[in-house]
C-alpha atoms as a PDB file:
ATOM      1  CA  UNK A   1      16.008  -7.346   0.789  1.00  0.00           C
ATOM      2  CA  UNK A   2      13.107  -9.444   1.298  1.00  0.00           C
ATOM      3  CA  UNK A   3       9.309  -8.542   0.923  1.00  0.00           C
ATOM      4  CA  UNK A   4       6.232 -10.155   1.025  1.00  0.00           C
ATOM      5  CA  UNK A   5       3.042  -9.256  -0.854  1.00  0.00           C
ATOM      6  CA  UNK A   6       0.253  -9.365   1.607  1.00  0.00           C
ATOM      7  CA  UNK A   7      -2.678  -8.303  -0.460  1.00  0.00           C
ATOM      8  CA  UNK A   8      -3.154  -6.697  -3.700  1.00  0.00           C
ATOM      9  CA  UNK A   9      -6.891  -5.307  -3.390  1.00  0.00           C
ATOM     10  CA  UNK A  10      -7.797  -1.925  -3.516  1.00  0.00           C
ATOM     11  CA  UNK A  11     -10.861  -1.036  -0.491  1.00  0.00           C
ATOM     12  CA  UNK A  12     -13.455  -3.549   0.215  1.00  0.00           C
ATOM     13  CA  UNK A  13     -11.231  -6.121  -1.445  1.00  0.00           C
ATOM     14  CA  UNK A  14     -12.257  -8.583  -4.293  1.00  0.00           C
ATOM     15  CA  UNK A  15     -15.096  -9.679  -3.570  1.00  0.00           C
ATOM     16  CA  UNK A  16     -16.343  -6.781  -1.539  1.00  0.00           C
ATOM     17  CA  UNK A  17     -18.578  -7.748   1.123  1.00  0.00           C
ATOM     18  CA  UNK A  18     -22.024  -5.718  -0.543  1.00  0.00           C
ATOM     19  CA  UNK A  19     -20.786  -5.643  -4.243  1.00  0.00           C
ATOM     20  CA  UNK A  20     -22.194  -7.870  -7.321  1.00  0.00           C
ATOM     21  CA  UNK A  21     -20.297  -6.664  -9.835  1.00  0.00           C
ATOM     22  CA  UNK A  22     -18.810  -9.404 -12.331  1.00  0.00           C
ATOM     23  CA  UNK A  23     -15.271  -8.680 -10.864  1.00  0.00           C
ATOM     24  CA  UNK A  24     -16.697  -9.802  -7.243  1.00  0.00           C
ATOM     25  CA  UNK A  25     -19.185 -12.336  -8.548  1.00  0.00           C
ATOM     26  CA  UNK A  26     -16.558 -14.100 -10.440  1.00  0.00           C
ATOM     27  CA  UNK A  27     -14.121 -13.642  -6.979  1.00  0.00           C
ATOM     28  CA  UNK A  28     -16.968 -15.490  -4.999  1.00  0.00           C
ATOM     29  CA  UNK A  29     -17.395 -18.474  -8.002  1.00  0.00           C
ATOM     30  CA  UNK A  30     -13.575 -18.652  -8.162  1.00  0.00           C
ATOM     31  CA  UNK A  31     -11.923 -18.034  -5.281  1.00  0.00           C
ATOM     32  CA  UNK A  32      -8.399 -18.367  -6.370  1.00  0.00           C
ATOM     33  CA  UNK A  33      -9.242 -14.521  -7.715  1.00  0.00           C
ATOM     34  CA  UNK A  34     -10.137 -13.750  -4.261  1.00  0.00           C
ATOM     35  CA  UNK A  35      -7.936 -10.634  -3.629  1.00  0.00           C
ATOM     36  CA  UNK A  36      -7.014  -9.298  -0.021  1.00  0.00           C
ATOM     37  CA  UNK A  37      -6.489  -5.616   0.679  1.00  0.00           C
ATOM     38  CA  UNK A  38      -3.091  -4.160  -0.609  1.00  0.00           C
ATOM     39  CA  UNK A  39       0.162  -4.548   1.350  1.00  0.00           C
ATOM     40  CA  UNK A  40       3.434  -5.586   2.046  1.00  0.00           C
ATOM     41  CA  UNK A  41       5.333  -7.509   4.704  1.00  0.00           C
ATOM     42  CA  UNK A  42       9.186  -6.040   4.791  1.00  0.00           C
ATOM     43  CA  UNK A  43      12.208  -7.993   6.236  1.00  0.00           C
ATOM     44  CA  UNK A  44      13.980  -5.565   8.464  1.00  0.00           C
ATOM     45  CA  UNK A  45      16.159  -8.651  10.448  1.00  0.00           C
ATOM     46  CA  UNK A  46      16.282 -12.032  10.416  1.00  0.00           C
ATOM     47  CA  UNK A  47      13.087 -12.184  13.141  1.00  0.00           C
ATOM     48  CA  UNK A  48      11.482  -8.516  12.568  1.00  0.00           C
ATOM     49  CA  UNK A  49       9.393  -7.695   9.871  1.00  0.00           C
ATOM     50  CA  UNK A  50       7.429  -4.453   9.119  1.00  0.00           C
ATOM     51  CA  UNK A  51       4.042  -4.525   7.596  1.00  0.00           C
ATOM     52  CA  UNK A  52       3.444  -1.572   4.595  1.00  0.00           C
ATOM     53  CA  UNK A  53      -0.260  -0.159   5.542  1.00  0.00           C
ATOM     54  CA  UNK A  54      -2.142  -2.127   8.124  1.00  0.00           C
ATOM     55  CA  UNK A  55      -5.682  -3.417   6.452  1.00  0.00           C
ATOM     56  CA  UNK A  56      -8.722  -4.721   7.786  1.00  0.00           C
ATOM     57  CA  UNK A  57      -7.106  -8.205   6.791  1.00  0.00           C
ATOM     58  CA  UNK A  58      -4.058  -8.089   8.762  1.00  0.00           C
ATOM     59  CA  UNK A  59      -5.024 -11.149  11.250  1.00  0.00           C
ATOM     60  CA  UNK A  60      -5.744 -13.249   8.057  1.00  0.00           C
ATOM     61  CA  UNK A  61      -2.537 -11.507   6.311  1.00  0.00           C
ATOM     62  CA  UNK A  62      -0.508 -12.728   9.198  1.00  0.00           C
ATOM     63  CA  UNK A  63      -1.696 -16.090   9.782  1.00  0.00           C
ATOM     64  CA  UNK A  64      -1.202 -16.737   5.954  1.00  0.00           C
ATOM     65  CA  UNK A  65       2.783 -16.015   6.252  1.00  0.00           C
ATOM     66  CA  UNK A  66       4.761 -18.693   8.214  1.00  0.00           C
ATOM     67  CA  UNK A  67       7.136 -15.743   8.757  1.00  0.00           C
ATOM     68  CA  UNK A  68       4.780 -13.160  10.580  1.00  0.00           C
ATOM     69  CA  UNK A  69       3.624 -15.901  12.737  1.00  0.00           C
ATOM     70  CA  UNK A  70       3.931 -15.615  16.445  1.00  0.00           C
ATOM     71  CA  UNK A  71       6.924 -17.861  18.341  1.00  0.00           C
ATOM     72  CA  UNK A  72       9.015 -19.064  19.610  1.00  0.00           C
ATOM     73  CA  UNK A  73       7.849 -18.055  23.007  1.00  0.00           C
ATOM     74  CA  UNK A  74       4.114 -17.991  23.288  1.00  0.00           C
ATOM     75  CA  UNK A  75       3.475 -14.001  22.753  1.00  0.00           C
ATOM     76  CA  UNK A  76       7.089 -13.941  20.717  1.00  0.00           C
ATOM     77  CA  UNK A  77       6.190 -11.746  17.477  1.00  0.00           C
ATOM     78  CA  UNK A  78       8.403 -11.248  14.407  1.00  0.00           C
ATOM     79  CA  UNK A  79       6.137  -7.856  13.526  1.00  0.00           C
ATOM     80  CA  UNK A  80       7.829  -4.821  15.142  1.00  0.00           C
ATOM     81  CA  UNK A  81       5.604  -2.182  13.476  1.00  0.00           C
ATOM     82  CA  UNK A  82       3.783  -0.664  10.466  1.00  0.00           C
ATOM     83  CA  UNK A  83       4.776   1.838   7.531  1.00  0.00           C
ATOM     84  CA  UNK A  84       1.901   3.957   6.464  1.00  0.00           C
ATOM     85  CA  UNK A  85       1.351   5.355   3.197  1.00  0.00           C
ATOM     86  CA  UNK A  86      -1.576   7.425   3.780  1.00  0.00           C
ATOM     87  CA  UNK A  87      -4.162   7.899   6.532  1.00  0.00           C
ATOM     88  CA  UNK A  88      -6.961   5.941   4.223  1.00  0.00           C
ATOM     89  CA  UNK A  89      -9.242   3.678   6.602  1.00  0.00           C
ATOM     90  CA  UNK A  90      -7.762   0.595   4.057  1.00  0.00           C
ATOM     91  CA  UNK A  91      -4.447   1.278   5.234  1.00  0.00           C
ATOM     92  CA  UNK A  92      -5.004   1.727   8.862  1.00  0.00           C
ATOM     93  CA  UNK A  93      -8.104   0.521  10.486  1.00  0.00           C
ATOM     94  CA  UNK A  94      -5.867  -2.836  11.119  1.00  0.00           C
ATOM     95  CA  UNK A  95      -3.637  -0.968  13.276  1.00  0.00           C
ATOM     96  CA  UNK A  96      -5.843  -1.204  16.102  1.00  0.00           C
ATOM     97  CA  UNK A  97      -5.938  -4.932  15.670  1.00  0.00           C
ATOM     98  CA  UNK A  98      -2.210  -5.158  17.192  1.00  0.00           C
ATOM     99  CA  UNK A  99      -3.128  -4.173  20.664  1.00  0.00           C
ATOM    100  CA  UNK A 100      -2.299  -7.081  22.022  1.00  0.00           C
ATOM    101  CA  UNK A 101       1.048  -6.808  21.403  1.00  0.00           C
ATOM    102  CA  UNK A 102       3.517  -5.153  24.070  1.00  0.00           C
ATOM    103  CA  UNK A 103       4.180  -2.754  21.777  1.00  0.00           C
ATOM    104  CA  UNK A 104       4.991  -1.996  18.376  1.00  0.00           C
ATOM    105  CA  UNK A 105       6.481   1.247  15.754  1.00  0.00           C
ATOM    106  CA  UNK A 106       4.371   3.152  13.426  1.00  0.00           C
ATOM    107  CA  UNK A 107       6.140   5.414  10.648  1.00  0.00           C
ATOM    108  CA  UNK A 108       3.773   7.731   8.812  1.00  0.00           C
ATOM    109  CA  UNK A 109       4.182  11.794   7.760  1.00  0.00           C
ATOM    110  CA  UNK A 110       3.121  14.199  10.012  1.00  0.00           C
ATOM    111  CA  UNK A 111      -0.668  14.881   8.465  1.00  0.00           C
ATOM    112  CA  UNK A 112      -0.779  11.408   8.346  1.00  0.00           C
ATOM    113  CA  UNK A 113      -0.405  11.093  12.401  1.00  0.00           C
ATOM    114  CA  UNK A 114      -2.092  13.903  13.365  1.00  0.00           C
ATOM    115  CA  UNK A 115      -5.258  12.181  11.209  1.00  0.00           C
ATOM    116  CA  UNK A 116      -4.554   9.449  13.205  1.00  0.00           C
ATOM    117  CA  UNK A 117      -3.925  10.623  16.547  1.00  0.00           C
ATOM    118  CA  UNK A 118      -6.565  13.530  16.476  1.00  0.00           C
ATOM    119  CA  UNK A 119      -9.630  12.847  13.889  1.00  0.00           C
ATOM    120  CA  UNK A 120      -9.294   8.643  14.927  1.00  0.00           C
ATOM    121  CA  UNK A 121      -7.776   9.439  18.534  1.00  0.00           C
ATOM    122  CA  UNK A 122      -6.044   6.246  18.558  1.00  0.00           C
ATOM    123  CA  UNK A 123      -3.442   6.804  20.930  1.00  0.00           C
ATOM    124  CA  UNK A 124      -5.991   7.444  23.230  1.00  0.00           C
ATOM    125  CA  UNK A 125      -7.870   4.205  22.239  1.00  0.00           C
ATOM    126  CA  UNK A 126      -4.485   2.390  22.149  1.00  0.00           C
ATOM    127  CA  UNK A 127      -2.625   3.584  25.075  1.00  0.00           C
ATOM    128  CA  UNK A 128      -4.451   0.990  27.544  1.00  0.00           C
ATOM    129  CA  UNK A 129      -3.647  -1.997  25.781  1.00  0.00           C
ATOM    130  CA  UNK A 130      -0.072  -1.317  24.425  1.00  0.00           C
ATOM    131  CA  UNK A 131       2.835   1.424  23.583  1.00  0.00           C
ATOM    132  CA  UNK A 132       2.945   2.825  20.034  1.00  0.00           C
ATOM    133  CA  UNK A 133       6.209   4.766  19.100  1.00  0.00           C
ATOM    134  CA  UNK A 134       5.336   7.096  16.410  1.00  0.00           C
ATOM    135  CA  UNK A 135       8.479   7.695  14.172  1.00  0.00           C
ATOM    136  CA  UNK A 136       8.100  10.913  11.294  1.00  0.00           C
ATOM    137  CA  UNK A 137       8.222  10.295   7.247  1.00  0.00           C
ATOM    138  CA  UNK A 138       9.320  12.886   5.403  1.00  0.00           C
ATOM    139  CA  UNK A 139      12.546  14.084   6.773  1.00  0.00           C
ATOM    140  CA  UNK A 140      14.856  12.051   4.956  1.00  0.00           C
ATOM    141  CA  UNK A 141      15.998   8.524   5.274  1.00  0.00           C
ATOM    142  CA  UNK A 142      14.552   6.441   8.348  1.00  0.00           C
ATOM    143  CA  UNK A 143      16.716   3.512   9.212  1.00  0.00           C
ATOM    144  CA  UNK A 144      14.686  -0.203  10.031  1.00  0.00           C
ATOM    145  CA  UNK A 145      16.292  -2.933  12.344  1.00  0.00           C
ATOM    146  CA  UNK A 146      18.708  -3.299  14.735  1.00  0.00           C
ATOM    147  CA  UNK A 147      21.549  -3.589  12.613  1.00  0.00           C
ATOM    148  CA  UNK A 148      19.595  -0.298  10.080  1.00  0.00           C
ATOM    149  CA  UNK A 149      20.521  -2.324   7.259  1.00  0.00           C
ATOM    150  CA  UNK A 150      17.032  -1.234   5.754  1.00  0.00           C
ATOM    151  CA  UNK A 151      16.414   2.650   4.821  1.00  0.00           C
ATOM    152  CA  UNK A 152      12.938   3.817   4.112  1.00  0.00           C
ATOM    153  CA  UNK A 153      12.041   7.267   2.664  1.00  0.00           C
ATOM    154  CA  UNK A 154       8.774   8.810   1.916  1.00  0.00           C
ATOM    155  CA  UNK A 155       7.941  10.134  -1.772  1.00  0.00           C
ATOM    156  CA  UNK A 156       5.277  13.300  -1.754  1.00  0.00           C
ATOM    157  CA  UNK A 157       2.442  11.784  -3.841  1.00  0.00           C
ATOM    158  CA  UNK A 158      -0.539  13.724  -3.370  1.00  0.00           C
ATOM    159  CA  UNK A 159      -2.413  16.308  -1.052  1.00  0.00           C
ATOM    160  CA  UNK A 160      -5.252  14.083  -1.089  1.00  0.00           C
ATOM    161  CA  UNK A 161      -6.991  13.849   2.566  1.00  0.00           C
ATOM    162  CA  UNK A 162      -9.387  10.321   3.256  1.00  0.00           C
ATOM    163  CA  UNK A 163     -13.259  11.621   3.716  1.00  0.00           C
ATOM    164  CA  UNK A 164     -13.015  11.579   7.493  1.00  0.00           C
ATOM    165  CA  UNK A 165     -10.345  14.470   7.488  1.00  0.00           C
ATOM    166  CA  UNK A 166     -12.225  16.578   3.981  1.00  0.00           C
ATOM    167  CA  UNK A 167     -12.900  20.180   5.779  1.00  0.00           C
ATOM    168  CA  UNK A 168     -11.133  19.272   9.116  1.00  0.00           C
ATOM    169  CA  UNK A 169      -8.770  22.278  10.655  1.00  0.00           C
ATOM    170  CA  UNK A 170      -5.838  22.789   8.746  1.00  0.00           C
ATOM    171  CA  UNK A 171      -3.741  23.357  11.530  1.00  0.00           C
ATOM    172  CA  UNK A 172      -4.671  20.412  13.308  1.00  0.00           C
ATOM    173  CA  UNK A 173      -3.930  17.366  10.585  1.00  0.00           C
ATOM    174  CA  UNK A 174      -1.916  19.439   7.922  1.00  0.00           C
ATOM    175  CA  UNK A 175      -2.128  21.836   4.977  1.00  0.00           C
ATOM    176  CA  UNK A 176      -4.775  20.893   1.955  1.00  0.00           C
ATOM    177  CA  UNK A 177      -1.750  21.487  -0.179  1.00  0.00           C
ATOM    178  CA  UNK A 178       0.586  19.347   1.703  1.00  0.00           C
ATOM    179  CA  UNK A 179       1.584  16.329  -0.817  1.00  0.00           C
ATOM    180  CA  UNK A 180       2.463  14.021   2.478  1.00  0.00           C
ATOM    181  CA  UNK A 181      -0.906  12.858   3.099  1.00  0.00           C
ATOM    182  CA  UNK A 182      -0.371  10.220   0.179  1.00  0.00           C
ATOM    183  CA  UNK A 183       3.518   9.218  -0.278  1.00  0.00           C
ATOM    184  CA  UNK A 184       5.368   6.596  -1.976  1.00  0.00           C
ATOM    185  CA  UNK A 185       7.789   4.267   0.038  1.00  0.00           C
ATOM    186  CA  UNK A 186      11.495   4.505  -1.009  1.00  0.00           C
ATOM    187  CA  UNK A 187      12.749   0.789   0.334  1.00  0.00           C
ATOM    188  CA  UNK A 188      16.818   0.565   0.364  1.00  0.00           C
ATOM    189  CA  UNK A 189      18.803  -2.113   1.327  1.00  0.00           C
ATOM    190  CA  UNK A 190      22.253  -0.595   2.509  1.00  0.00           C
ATOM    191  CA  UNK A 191      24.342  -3.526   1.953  1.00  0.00           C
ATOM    192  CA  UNK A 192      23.095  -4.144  -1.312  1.00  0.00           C
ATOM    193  CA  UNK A 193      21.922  -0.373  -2.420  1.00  0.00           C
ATOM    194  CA  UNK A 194      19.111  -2.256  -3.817  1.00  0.00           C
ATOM    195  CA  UNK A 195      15.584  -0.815  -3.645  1.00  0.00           C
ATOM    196  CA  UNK A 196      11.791  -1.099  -4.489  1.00  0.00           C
ATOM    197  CA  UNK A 197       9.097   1.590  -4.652  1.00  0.00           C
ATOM    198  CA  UNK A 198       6.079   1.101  -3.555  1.00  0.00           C
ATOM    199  CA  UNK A 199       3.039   3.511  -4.481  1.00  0.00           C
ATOM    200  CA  UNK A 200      -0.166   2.101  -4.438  1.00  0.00           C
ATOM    201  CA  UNK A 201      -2.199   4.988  -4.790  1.00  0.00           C
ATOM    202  CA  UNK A 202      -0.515   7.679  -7.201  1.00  0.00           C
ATOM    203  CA  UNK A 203      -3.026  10.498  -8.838  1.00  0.00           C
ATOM    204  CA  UNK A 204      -0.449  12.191 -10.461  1.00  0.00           C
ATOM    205  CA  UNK A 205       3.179  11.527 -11.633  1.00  0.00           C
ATOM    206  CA  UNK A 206       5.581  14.268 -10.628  1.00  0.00           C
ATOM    207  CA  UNK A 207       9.464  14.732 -11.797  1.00  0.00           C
ATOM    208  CA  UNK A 208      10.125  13.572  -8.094  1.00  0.00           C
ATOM    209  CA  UNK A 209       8.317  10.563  -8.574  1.00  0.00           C
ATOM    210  CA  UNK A 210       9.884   9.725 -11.921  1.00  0.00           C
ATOM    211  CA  UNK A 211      13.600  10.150 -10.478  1.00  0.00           C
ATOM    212  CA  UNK A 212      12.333   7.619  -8.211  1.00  0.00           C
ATOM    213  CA  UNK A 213      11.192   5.278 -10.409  1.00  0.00           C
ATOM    214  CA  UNK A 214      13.992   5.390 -12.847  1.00  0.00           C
ATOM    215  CA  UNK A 215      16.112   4.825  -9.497  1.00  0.00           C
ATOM    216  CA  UNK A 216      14.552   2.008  -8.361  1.00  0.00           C
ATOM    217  CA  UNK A 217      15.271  -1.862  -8.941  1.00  0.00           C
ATOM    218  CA  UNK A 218      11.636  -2.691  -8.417  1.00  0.00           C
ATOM    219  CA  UNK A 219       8.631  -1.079  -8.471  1.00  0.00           C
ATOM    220  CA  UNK A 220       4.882  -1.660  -7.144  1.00  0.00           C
ATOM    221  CA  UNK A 221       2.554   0.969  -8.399  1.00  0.00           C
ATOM    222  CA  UNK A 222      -1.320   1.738  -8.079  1.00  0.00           C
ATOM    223  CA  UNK A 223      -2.979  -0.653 -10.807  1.00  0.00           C
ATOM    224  CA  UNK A 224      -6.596   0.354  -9.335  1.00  0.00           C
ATOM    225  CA  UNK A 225      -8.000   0.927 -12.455  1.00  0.00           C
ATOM    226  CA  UNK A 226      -7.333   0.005 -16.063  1.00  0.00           C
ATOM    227  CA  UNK A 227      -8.482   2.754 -17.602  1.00  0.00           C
ATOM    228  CA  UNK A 228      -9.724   6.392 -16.892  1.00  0.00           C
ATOM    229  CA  UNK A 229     -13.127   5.938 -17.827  1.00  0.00           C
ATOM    230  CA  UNK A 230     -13.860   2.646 -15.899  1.00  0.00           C
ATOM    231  CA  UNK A 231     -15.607   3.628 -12.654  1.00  0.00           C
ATOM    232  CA  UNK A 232     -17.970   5.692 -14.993  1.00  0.00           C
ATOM    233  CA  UNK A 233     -18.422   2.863 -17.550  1.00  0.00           C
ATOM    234  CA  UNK A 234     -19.369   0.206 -14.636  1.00  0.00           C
ATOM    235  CA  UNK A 235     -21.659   2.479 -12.716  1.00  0.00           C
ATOM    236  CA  UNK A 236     -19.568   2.314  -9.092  1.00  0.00           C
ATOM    237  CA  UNK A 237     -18.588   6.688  -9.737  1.00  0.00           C
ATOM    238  CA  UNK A 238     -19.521   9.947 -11.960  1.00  0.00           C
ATOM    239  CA  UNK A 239     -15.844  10.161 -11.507  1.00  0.00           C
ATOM    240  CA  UNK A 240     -12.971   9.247 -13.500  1.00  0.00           C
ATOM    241  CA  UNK A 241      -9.772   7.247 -12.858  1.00  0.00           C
ATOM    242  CA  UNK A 242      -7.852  10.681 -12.120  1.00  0.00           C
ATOM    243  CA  UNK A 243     -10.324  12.309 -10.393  1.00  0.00           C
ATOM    244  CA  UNK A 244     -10.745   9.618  -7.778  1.00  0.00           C
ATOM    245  CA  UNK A 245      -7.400  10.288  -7.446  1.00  0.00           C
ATOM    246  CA  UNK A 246      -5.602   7.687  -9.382  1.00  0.00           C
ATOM    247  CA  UNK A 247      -3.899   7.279 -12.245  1.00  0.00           C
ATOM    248  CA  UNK A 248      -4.860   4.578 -14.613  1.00  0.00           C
ATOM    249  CA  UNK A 249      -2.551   2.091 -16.100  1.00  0.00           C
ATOM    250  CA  UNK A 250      -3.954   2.286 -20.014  1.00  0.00           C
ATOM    251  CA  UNK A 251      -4.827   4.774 -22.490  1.00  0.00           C
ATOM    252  CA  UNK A 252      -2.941   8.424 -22.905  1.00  0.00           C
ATOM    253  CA  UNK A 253      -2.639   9.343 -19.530  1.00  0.00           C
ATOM    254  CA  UNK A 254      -1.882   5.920 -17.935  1.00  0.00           C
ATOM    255  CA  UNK A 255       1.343   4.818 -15.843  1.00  0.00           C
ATOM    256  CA  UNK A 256       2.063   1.912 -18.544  1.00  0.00           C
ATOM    257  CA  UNK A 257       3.751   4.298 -21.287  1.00  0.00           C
ATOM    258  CA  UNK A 258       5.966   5.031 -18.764  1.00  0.00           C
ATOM    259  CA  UNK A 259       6.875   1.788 -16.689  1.00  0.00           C
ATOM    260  CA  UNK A 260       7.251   0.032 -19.731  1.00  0.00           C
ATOM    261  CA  UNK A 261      10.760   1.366 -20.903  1.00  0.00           C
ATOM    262  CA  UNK A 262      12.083   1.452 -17.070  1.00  0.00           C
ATOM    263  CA  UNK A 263      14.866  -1.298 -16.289  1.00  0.00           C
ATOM    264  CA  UNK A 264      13.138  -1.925 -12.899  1.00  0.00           C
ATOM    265  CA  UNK A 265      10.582  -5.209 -12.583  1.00  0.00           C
ATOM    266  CA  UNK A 266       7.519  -2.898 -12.685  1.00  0.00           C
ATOM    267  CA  UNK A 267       4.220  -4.680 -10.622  1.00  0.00           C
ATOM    268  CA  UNK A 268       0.893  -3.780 -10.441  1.00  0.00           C
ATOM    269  CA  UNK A 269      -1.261  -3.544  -7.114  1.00  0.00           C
ATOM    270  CA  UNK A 270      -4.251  -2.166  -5.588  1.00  0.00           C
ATOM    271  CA  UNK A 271      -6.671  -3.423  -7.951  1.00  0.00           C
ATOM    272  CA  UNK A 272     -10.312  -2.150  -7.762  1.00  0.00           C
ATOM    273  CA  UNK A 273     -12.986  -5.146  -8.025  1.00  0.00           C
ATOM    274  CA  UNK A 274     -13.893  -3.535 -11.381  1.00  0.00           C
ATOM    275  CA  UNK A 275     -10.386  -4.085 -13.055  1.00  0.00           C
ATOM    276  CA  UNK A 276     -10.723  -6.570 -15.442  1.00  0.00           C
ATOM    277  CA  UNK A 277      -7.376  -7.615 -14.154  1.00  0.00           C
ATOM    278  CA  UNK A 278      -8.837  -9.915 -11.159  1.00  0.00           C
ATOM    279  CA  UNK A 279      -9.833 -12.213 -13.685  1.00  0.00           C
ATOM    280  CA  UNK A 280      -6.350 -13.732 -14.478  1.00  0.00           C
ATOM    281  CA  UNK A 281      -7.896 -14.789 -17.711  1.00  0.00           C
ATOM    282  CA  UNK A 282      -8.833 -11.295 -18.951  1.00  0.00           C
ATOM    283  CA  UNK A 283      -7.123 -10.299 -22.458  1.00  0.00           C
ATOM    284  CA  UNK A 284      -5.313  -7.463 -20.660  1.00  0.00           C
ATOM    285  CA  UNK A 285      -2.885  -9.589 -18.750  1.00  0.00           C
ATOM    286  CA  UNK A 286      -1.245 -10.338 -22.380  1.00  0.00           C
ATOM    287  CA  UNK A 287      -1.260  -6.582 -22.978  1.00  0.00           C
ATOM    288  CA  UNK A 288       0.593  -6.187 -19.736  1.00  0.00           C
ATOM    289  CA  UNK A 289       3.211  -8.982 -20.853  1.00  0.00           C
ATOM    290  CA  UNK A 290       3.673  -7.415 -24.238  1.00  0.00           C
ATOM    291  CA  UNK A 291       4.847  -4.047 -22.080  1.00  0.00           C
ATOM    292  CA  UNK A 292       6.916  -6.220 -19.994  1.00  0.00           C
ATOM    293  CA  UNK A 293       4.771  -5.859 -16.761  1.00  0.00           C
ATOM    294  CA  UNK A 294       2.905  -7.509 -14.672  1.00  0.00           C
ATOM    295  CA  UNK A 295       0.011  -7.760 -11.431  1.00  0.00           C
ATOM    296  CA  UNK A 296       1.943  -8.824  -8.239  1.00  0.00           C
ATOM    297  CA  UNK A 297      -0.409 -11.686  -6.748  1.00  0.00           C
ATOM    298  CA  UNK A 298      -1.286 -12.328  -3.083  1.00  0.00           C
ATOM    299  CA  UNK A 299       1.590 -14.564  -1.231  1.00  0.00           C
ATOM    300  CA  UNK A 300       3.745 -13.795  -3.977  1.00  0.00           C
ATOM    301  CA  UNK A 301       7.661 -13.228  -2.695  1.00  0.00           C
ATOM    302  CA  UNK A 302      10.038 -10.748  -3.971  1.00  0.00           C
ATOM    303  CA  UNK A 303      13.527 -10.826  -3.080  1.00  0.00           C
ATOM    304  CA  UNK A 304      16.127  -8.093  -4.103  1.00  0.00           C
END
């Protein structure tokens, strides 16, 4: 199994276009810490390739992998469709930015396309420009490819709705108790039965989700903030970590207790531009090492 990391920025990226922060300062005075939104690019055959979320950088995230670029024929395209993780505008405002292709899959859980297709209507912006075949998460394992050699199963995460869909009706986008509007990705390689995890946004860590973890031979997990009192402490929230809605890798409650005994290579992504961790000389990147983890960079390759 082959992935590409695409970005590894949580929303607004690093820098973020209207922050000053020292994270995004420091992004715009060095730009190798320049950070693009969080995602992967999946190898589901030799010439198709899924993208994990669709950002607001996807043209960019594209252009900057020789393997999602268009050819041979002159509107020949290796990407045959996205895998959605949630219905956040980070993960799907790019979606819209593939309408000149003759068509292409989305995979998402069923709160996750009603969101889409009702609150955003964008089968009804997309259907004069190109065919979008919607295929359910959720039900069990989803084959990728023409040969299938790829399986891809959702993870419930969290009930957690984006802003746009907070007091919507229930029975048009999905329950306020339904733990599909934020899922992990279960990536399995059939030929291999290796597999990678991918969660980048988790606000709570469920028995389900450990079995998954302690399953998995690689796994990329929501690094958004380093610890719980951060967004308080830099000004950007009254909010914690966990009640944003994610987990934070240090201190009592973070995820780094608990990836750092796993056997899996254990990645961080989605990093906020307030993590110290975009500075790639900031003491906790030795912390991470001592724990035997590490931040997955931008371009970076992973092969299982």
């Amino acid at each position: 199994m082959l992935l590409q990391v695409l970005g590894t920025a949580a929303g607004g990226g690093l820098p973020q276009w209207n922050c000053a922060c020292p994270g995004c300062a420091g992004a715009r005075a060095h730009p190798h810490r320049r950070r693009r939104h969080a995602s992967l690019a999946l190898r589901a055959d030799e010439d198709r390739w899924y993208l994990v979320n669709a950002t607001p950088d996807i043209g960019d995230q594209i252009e900057d992998s020789s393997a999602l670029r268009p050819g041979p024929g002159p509107r020949d395209t290796p990407v045959a469709g996205v895998i959605l993780t949630d219905a956040e505008l980070d993960h799907t405002l790019g979606i819209a930015r593939l309408r000149e292709a003759d068509g292409f899959d989305v995979l998402a859980t069923r709160p996750v396309r009603r969101a889409l297709t009702g609150l955003m209507r964008l089968d009804d912006i997309l259907t004069p420009y190109t065919r979008v075949e919607w295929r359910e998460l959720g039900a069990g394992p989803v084959p990728l490819g023409k040969s299938g050699g790829i399986e891809i199963d959702a993870v419930p995460v969290s009930p957690k709705r984006p802003r746009y869909a907070v007091g919507t009706a229930t029975d048009t986008v999905g329950t306020d108790d339904d733990h599909t509007w934020v899922v992990a990705l279960r990536l399995r390689e059939s030929a291999t039965g290796r597999s990678l995890l991918y969660a980048p946004a988790l606000a709570r860590w469920s028995d389900t989700f450990q079995d998954a973890v302690e399953a998995a031979d690689c796994v990329i997990v929501d690094g958004t903030f380093w610890d719980d009192d951060e967004p308080v402490r830099t000004g950007i929230s009254a909010r914690t970590a966990t009640g944003m809605g994610h987990l934070p890798i240090a201190g009592p409650g973070g995820t780094a207790r608990r990836l750092s005994g796993l056997r899996a290579r254990c990645l961080y992504t989605h990093l906020n531009n307030t993590n110290p961790l975009g500075d790639p000389d900031a003491p906790q990147h030795a912390l991470l090492g001592e724990w035997g983890l590490e931040v997955a960079a931008d371009r970076m390759v992973i092969e299982l």
